[in-house]
PDB file of N, CA and C in Angstrom:
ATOM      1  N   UNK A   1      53.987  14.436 -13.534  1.00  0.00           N
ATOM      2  CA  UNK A   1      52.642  14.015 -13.224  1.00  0.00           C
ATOM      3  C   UNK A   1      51.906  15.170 -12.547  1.00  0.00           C
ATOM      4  N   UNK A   2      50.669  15.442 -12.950  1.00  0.00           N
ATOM      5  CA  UNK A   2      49.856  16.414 -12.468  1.00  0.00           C
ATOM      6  C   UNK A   2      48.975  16.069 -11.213  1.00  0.00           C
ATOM      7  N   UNK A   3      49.194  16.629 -10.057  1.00  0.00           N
ATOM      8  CA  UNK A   3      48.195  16.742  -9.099  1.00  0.00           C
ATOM      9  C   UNK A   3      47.149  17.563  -8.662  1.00  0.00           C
ATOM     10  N   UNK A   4      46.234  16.494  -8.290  1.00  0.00           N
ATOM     11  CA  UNK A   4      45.095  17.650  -8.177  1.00  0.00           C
ATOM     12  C   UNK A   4      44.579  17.459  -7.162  1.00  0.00           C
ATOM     13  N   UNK A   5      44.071  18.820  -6.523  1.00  0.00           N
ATOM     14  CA  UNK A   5      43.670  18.614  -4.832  1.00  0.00           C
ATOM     15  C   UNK A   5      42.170  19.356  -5.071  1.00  0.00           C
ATOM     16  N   UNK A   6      41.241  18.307  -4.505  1.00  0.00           N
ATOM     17  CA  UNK A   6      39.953  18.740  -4.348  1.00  0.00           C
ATOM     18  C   UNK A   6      39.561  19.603  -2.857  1.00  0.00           C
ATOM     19  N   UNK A   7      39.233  20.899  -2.847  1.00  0.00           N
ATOM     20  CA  UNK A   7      38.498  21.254  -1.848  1.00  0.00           C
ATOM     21  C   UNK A   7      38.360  20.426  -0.821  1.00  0.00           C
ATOM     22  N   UNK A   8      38.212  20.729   0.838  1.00  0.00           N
ATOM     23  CA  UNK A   8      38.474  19.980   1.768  1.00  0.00           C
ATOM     24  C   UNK A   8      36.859  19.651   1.942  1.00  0.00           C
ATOM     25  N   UNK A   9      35.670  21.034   1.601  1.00  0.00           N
ATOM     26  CA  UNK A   9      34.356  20.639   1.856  1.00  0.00           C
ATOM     27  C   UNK A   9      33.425  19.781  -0.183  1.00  0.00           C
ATOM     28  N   UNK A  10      34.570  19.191  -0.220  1.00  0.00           N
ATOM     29  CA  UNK A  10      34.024  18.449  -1.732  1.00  0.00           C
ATOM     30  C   UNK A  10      34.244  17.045  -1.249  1.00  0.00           C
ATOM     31  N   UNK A  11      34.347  16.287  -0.181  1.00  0.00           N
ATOM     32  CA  UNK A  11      33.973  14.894   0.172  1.00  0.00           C
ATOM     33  C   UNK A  11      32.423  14.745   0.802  1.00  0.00           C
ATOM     34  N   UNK A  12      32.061  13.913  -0.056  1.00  0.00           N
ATOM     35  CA  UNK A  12      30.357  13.580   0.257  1.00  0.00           C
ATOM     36  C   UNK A  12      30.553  12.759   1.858  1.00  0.00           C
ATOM     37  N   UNK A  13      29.924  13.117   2.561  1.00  0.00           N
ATOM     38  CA  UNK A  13      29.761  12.532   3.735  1.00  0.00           C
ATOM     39  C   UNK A  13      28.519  11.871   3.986  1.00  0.00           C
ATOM     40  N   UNK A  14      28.762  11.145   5.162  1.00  0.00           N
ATOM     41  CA  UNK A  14      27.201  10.373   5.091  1.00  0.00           C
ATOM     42  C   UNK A  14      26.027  11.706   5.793  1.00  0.00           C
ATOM     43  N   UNK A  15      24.583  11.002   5.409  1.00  0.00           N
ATOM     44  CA  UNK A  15      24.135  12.151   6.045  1.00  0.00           C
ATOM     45  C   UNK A  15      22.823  11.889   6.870  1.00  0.00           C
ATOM     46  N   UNK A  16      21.541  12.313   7.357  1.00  0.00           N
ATOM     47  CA  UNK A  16      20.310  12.014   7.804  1.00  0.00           C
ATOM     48  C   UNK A  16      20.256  10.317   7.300  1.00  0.00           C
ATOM     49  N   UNK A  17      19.834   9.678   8.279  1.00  0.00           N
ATOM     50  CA  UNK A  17      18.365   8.448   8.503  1.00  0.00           C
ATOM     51  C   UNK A  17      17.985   8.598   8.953  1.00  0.00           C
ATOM     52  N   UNK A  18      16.644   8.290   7.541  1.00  0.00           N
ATOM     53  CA  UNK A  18      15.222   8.286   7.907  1.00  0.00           C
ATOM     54  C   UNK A  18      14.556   6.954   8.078  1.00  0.00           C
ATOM     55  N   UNK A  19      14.055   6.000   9.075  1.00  0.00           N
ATOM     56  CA  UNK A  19      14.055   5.150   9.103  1.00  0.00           C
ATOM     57  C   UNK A  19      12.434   5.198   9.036  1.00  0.00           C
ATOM     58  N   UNK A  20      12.143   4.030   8.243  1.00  0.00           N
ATOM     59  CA  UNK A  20      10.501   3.805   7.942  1.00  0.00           C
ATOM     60  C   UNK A  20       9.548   3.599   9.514  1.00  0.00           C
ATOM     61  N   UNK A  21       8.716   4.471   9.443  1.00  0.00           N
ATOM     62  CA  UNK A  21       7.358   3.950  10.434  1.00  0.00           C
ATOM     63  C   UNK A  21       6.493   3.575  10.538  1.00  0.00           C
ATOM     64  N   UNK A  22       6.169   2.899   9.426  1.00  0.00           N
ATOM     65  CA  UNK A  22       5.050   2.068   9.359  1.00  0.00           C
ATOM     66  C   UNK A  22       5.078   0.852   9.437  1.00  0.00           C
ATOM     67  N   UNK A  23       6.077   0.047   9.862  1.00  0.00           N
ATOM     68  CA  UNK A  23       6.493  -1.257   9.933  1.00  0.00           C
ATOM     69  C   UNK A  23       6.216  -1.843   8.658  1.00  0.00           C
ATOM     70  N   UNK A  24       5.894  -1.441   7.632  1.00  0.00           N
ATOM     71  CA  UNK A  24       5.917  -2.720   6.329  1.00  0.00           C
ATOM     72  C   UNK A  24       7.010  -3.350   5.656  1.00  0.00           C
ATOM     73  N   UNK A  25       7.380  -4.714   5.329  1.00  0.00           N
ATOM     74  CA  UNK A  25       8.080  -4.950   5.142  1.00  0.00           C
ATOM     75  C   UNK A  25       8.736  -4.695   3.753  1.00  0.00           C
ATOM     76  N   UNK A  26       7.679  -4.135   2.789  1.00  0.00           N
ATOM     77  CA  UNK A  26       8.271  -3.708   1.143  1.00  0.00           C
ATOM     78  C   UNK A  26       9.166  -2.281   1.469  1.00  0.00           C
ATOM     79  N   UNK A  27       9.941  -2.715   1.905  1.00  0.00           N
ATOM     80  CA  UNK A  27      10.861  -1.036   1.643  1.00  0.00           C
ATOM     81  C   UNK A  27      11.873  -1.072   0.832  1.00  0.00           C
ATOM     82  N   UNK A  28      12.465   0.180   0.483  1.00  0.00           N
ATOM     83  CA  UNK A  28      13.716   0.486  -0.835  1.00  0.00           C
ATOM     84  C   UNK A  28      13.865   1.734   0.195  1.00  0.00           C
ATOM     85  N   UNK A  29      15.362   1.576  -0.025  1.00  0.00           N
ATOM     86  CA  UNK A  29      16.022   2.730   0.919  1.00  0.00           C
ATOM     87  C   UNK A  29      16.563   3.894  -0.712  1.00  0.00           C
ATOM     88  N   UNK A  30      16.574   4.724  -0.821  1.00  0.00           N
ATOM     89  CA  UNK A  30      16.465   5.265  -1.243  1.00  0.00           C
ATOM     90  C   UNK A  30      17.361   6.784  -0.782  1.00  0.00           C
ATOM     91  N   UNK A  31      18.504   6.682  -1.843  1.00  0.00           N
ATOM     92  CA  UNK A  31      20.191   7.699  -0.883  1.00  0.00           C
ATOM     93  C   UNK A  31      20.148   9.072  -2.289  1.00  0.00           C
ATOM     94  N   UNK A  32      19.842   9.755  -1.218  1.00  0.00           N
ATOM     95  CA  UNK A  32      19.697  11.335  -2.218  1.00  0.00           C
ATOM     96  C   UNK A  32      20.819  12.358  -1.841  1.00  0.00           C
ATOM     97  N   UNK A  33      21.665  12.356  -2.784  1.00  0.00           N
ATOM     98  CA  UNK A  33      22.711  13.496  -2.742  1.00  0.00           C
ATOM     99  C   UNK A  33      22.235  14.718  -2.246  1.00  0.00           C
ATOM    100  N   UNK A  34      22.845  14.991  -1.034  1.00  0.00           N
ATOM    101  CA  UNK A  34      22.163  16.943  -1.360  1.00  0.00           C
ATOM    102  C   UNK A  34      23.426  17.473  -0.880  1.00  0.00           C
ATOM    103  N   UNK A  35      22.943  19.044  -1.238  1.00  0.00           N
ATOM    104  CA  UNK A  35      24.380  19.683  -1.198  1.00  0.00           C
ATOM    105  C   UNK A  35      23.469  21.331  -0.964  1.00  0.00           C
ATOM    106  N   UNK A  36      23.962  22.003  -0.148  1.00  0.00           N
ATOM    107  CA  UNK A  36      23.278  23.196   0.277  1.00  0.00           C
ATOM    108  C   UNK A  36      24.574  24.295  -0.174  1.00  0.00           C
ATOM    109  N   UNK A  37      24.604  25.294  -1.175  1.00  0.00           N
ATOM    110  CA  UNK A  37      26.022  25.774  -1.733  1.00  0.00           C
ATOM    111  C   UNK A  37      26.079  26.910  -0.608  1.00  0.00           C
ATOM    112  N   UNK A  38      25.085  27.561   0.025  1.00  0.00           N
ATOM    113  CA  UNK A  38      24.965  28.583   0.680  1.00  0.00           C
ATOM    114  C   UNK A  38      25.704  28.096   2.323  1.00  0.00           C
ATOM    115  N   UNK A  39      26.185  27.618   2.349  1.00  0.00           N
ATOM    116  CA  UNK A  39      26.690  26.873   3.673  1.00  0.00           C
ATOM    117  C   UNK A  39      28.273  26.355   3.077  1.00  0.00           C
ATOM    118  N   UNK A  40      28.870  26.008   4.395  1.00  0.00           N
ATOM    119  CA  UNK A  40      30.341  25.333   4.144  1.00  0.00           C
ATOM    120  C   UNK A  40      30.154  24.018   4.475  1.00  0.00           C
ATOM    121  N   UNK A  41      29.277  23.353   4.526  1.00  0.00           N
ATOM    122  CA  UNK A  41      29.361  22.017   4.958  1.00  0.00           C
ATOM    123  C   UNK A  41      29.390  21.280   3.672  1.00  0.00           C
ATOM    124  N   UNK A  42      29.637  20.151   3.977  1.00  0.00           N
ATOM    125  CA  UNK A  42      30.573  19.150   2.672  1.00  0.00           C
ATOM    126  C   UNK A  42      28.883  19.030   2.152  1.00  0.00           C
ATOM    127  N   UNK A  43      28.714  18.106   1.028  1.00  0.00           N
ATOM    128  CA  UNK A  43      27.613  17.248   0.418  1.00  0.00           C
ATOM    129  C   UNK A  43      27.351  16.040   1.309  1.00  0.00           C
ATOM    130  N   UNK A  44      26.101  15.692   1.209  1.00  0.00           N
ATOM    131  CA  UNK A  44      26.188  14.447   1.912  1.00  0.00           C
ATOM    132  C   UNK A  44      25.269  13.689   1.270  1.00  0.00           C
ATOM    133  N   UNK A  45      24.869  12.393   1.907  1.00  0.00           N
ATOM    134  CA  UNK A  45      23.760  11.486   1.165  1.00  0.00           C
ATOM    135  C   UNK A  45      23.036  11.254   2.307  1.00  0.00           C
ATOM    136  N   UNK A  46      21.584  11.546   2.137  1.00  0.00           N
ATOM    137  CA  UNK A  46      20.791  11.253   2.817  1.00  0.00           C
ATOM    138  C   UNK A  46      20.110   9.941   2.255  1.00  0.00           C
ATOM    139  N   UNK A  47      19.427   9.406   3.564  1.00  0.00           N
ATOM    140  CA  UNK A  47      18.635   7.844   3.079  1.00  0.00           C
ATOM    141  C   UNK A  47      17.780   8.123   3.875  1.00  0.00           C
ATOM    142  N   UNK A  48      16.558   7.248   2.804  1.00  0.00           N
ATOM    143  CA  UNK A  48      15.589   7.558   3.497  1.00  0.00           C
ATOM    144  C   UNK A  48      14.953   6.114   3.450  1.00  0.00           C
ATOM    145  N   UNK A  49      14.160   5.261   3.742  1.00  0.00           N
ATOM    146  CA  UNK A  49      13.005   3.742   3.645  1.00  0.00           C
ATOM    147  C   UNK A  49      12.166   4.661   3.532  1.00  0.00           C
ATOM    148  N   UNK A  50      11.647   3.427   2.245  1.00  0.00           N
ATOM    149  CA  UNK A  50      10.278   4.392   1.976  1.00  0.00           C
ATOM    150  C   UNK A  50       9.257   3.026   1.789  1.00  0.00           C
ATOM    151  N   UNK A  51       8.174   3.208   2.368  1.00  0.00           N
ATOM    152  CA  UNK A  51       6.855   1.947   2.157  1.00  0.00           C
ATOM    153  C   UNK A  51       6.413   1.841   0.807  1.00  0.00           C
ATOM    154  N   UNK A  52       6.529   0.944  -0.295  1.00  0.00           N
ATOM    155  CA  UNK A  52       6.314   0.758  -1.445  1.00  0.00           C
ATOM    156  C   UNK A  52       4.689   0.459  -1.257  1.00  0.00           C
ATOM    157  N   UNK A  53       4.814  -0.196  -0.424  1.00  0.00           N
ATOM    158  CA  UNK A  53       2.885  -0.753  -0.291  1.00  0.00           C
ATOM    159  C   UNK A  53       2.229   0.396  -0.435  1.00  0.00           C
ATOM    160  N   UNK A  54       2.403   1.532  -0.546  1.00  0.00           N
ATOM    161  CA  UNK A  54       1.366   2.817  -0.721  1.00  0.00           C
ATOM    162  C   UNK A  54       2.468   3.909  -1.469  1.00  0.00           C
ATOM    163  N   UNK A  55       3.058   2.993  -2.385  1.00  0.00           N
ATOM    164  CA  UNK A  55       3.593   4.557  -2.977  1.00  0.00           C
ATOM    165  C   UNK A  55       3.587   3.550  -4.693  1.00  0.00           C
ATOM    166  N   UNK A  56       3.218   4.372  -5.300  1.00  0.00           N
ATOM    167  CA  UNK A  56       3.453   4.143  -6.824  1.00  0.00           C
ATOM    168  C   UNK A  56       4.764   4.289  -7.496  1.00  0.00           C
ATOM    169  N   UNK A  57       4.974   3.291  -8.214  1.00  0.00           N
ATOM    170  CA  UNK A  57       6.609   2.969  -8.901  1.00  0.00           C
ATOM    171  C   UNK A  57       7.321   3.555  -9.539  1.00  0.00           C
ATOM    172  N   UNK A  58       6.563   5.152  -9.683  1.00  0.00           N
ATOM    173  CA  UNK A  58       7.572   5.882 -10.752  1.00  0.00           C
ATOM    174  C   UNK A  58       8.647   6.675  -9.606  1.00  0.00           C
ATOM    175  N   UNK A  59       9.705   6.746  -9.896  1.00  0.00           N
ATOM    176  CA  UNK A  59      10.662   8.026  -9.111  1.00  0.00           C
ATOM    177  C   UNK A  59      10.039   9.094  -8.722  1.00  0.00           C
ATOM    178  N   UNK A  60       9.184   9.345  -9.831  1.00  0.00           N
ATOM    179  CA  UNK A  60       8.624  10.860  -9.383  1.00  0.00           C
ATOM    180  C   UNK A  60       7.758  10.469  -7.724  1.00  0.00           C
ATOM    181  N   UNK A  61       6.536   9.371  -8.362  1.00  0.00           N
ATOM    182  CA  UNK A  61       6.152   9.071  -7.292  1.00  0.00           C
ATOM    183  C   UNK A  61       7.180   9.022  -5.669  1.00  0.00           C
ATOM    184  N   UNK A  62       8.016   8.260  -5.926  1.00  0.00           N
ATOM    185  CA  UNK A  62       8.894   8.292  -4.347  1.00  0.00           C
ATOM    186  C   UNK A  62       9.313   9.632  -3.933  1.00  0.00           C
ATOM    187  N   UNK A  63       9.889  10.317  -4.712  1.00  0.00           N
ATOM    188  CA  UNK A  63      10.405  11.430  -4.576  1.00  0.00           C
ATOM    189  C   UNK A  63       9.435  12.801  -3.491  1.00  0.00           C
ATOM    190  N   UNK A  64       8.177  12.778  -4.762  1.00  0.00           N
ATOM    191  CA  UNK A  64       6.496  13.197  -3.475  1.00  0.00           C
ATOM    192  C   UNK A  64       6.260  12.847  -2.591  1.00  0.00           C
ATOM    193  N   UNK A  65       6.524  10.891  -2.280  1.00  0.00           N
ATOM    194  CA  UNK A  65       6.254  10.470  -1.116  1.00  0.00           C
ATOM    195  C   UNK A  65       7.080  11.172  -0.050  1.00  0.00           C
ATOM    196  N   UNK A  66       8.669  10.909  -0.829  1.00  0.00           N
ATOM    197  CA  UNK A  66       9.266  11.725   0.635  1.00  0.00           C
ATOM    198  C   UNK A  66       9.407  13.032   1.573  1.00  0.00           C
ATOM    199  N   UNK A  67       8.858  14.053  -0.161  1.00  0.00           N
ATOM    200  CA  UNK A  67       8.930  15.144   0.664  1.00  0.00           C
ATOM    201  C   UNK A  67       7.472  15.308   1.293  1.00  0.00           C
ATOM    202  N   UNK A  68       6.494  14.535   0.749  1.00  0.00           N
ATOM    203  CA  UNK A  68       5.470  15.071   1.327  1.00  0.00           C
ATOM    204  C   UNK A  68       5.330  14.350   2.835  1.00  0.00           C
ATOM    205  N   UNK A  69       6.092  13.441   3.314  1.00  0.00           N
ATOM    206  CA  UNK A  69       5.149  12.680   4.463  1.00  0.00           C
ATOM    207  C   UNK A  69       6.664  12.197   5.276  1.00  0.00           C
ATOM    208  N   UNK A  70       7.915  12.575   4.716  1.00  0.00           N
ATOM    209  CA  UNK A  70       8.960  12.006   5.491  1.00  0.00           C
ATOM    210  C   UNK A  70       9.952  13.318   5.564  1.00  0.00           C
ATOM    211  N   UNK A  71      10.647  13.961   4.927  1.00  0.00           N
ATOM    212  CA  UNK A  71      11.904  15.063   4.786  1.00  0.00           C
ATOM    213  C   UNK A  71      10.837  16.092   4.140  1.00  0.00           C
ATOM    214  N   UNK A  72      10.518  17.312   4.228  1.00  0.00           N
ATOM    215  CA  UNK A  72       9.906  18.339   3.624  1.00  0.00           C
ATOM    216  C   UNK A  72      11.165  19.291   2.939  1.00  0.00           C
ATOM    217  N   UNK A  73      12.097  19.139   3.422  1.00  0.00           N
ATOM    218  CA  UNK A  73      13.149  19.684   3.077  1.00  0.00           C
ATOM    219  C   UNK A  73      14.141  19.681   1.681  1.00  0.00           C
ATOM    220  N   UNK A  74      13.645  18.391   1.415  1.00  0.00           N
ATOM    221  CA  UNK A  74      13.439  18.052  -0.008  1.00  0.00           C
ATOM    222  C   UNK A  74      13.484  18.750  -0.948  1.00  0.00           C
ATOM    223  N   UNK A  75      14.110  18.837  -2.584  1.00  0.00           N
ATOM    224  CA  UNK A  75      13.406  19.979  -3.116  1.00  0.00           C
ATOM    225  C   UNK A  75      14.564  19.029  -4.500  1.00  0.00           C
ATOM    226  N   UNK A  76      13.798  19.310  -5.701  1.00  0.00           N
ATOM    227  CA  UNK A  76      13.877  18.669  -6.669  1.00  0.00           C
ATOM    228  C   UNK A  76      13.035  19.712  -7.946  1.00  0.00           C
ATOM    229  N   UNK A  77      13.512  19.286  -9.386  1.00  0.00           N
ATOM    230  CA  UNK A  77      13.019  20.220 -10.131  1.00  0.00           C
ATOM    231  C   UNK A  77      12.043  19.231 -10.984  1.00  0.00           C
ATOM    232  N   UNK A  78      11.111  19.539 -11.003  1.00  0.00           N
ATOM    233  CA  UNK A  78       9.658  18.997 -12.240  1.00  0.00           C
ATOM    234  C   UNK A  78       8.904  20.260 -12.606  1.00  0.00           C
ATOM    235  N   UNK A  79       8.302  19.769 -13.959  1.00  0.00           N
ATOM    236  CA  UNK A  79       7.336  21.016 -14.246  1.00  0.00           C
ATOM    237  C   UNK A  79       5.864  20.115 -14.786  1.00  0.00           C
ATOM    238  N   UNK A  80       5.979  19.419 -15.643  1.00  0.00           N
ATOM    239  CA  UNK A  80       5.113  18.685 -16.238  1.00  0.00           C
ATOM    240  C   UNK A  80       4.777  17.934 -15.535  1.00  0.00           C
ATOM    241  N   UNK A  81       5.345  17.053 -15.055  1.00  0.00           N
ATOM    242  CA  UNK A  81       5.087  16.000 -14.234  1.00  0.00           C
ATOM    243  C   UNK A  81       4.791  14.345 -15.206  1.00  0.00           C
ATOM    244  N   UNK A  82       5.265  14.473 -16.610  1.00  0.00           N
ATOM    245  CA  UNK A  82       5.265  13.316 -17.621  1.00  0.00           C
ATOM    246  C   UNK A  82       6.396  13.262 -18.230  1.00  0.00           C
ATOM    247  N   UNK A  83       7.340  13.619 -17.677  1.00  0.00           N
ATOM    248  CA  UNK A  83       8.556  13.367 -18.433  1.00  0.00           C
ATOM    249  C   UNK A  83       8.860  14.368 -19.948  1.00  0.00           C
ATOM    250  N   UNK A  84       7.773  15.087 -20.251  1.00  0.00           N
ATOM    251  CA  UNK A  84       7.917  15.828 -21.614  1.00  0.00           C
ATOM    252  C   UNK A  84       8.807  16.693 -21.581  1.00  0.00           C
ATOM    253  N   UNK A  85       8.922  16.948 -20.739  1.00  0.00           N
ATOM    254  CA  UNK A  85       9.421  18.996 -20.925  1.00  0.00           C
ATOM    255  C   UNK A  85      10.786  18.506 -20.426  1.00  0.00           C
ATOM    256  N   UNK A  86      11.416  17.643 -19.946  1.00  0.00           N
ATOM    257  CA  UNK A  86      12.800  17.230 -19.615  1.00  0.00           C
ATOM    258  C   UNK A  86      13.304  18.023 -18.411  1.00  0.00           C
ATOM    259  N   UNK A  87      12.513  18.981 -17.839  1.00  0.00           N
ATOM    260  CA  UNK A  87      13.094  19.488 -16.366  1.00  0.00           C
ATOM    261  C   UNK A  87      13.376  18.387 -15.092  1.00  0.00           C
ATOM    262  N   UNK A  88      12.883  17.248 -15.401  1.00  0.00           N
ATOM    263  CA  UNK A  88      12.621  16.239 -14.272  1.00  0.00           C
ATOM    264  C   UNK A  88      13.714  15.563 -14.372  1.00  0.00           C
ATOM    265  N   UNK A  89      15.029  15.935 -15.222  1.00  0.00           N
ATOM    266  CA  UNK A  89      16.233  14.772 -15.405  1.00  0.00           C
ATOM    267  C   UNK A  89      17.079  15.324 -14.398  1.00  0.00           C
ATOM    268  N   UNK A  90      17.753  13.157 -13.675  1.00  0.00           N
ATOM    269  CA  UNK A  90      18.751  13.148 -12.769  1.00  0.00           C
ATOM    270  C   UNK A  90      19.216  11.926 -13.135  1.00  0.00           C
ATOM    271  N   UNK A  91      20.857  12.015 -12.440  1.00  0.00           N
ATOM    272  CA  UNK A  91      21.176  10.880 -12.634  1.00  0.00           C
ATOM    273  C   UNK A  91      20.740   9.607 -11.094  1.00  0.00           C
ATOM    274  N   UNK A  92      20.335   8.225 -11.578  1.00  0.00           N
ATOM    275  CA  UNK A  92      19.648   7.449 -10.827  1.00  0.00           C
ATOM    276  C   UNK A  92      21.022   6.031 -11.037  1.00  0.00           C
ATOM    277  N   UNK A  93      21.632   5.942  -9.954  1.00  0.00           N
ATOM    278  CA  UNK A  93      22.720   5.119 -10.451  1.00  0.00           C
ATOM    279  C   UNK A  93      23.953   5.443 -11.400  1.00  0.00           C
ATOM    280  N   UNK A  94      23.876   5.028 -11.876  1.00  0.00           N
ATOM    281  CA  UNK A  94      25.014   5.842 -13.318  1.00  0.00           C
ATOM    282  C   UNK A  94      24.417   6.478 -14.639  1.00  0.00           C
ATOM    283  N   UNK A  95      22.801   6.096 -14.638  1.00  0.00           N
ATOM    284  CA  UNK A  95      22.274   6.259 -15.385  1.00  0.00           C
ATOM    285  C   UNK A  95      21.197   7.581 -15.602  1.00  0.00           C
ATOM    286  N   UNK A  96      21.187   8.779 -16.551  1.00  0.00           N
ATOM    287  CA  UNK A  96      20.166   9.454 -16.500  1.00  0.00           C
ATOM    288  C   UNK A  96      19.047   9.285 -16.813  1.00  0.00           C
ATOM    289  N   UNK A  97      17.954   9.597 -16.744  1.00  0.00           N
ATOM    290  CA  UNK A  97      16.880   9.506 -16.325  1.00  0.00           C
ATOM    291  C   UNK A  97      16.013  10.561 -15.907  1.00  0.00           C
ATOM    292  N   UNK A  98      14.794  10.599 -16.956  1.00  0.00           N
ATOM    293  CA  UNK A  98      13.699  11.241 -16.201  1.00  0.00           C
ATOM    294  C   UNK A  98      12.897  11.143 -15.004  1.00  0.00           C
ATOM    295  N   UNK A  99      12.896  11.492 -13.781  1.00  0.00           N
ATOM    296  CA  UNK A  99      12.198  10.747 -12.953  1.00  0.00           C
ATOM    297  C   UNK A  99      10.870  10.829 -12.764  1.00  0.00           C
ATOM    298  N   UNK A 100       9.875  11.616 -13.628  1.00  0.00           N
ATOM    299  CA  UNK A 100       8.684  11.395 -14.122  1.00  0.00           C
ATOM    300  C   UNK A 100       8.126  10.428 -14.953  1.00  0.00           C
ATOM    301  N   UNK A 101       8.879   9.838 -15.759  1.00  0.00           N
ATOM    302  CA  UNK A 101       8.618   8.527 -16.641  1.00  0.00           C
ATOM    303  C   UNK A 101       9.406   7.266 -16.162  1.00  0.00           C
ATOM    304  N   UNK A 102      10.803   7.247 -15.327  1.00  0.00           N
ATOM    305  CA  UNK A 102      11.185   6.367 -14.998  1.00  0.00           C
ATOM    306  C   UNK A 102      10.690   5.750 -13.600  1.00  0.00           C
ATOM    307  N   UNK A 103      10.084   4.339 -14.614  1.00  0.00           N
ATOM    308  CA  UNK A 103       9.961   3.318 -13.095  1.00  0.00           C
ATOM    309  C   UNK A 103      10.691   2.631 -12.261  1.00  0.00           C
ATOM    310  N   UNK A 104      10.917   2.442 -10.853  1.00  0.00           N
ATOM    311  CA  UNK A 104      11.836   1.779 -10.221  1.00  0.00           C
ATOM    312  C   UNK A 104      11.487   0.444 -10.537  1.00  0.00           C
ATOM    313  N   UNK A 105      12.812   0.064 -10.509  1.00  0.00           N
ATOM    314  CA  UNK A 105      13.426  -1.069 -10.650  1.00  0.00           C
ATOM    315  C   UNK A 105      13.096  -2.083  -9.560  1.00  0.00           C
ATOM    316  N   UNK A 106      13.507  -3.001  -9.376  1.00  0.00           N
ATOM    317  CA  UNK A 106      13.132  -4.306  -8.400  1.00  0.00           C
ATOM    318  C   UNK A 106      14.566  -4.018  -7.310  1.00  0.00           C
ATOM    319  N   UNK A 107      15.459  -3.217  -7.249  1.00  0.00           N
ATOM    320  CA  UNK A 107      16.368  -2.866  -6.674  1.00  0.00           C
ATOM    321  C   UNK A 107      15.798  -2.574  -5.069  1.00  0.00           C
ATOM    322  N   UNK A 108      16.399  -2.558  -4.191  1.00  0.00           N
ATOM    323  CA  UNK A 108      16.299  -2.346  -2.757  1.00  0.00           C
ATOM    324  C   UNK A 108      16.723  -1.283  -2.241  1.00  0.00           C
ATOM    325  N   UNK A 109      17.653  -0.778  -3.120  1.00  0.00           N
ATOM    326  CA  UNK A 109      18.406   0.282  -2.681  1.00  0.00           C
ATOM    327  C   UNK A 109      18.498   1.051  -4.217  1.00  0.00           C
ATOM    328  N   UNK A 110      18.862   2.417  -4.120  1.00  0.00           N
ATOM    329  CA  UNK A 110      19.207   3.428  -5.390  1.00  0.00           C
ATOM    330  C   UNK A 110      19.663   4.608  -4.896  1.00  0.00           C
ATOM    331  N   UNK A 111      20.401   5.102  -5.985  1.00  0.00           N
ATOM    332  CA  UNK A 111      20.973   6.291  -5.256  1.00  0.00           C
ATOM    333  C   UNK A 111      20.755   7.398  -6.475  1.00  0.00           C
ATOM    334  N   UNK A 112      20.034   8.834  -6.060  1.00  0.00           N
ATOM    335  CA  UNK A 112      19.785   9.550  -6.814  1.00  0.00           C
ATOM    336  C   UNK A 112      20.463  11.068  -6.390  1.00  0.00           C
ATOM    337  N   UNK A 113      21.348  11.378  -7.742  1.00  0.00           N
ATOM    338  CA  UNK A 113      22.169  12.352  -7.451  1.00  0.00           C
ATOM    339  C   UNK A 113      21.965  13.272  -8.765  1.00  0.00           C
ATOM    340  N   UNK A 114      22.529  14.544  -8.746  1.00  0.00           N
ATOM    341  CA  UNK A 114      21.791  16.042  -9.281  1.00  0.00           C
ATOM    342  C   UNK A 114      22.717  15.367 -10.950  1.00  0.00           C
ATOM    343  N   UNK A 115      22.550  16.066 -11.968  1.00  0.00           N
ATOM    344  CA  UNK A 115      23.153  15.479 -13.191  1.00  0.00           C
ATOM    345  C   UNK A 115      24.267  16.821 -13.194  1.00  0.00           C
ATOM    346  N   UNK A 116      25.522  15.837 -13.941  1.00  0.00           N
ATOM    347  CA  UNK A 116      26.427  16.762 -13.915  1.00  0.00           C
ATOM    348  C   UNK A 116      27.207  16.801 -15.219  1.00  0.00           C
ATOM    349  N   UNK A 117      28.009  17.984 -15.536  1.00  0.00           N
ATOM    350  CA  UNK A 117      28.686  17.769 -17.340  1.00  0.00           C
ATOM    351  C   UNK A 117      27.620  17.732 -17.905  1.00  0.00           C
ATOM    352  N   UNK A 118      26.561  18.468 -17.857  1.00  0.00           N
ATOM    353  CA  UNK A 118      25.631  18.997 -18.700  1.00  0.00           C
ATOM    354  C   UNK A 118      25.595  20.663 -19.367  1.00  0.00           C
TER     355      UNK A 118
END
């Protein structure tokens, strides 16, 4: 039987909450893989609540909301901003996805991580 040992900094750890300030009650927490390669620290998942009452339903949309007004630190790839040109694909759940054309779901929670085996 073959064993295999993953790197000690290749366990995703938990990472930043961002907890909503605007008191509204429509929120979707919203858990974004990041991973900084230039550093030794593991990957982690950040979460963030985000106010749906003022943000529009596409991914792309949340994604702007957060870096623009919650994490600036943020950083994600789009070019078009319509889903055409296919730079905007991640995986969202198990599923890929453009996040310029894809609308969120009625879900409360999602987790968006970089696409991989591409």
């Amino acid at each position: 039987m073959v064993q295999i040992n993953l790197p000690k900094n290749s366990e995703v750890t938990q990472g930043k909450y961002f907890q909503d300030k605007t008191g509204s009650k429509n929120i979707r927490k919203v858990n974004v893989y990041r991973w900084d390669p230039s550093t030794e620290e593991n990957p982690r998942l950040d979460t963030y609540e985000v106010d749906m009452d003022n943000c529009p339903s596409k991914v792309l949309d949340i994604l702007n909301k957060i870096k623009n007004e919650i994490d600036p630190t943020l950083a994600y790839r789009r070019s078009c901003a319509h889903g055409v040109c296919g730079s905007c694909a991640m995986n969202m759940g198990v599923k890929m996805v453009l996040h310029a054309q894809h609308l969120m779901q009625k879900l409360m929670e999602i987790l968006i991580s970089i696409l991989c085996r591409i």
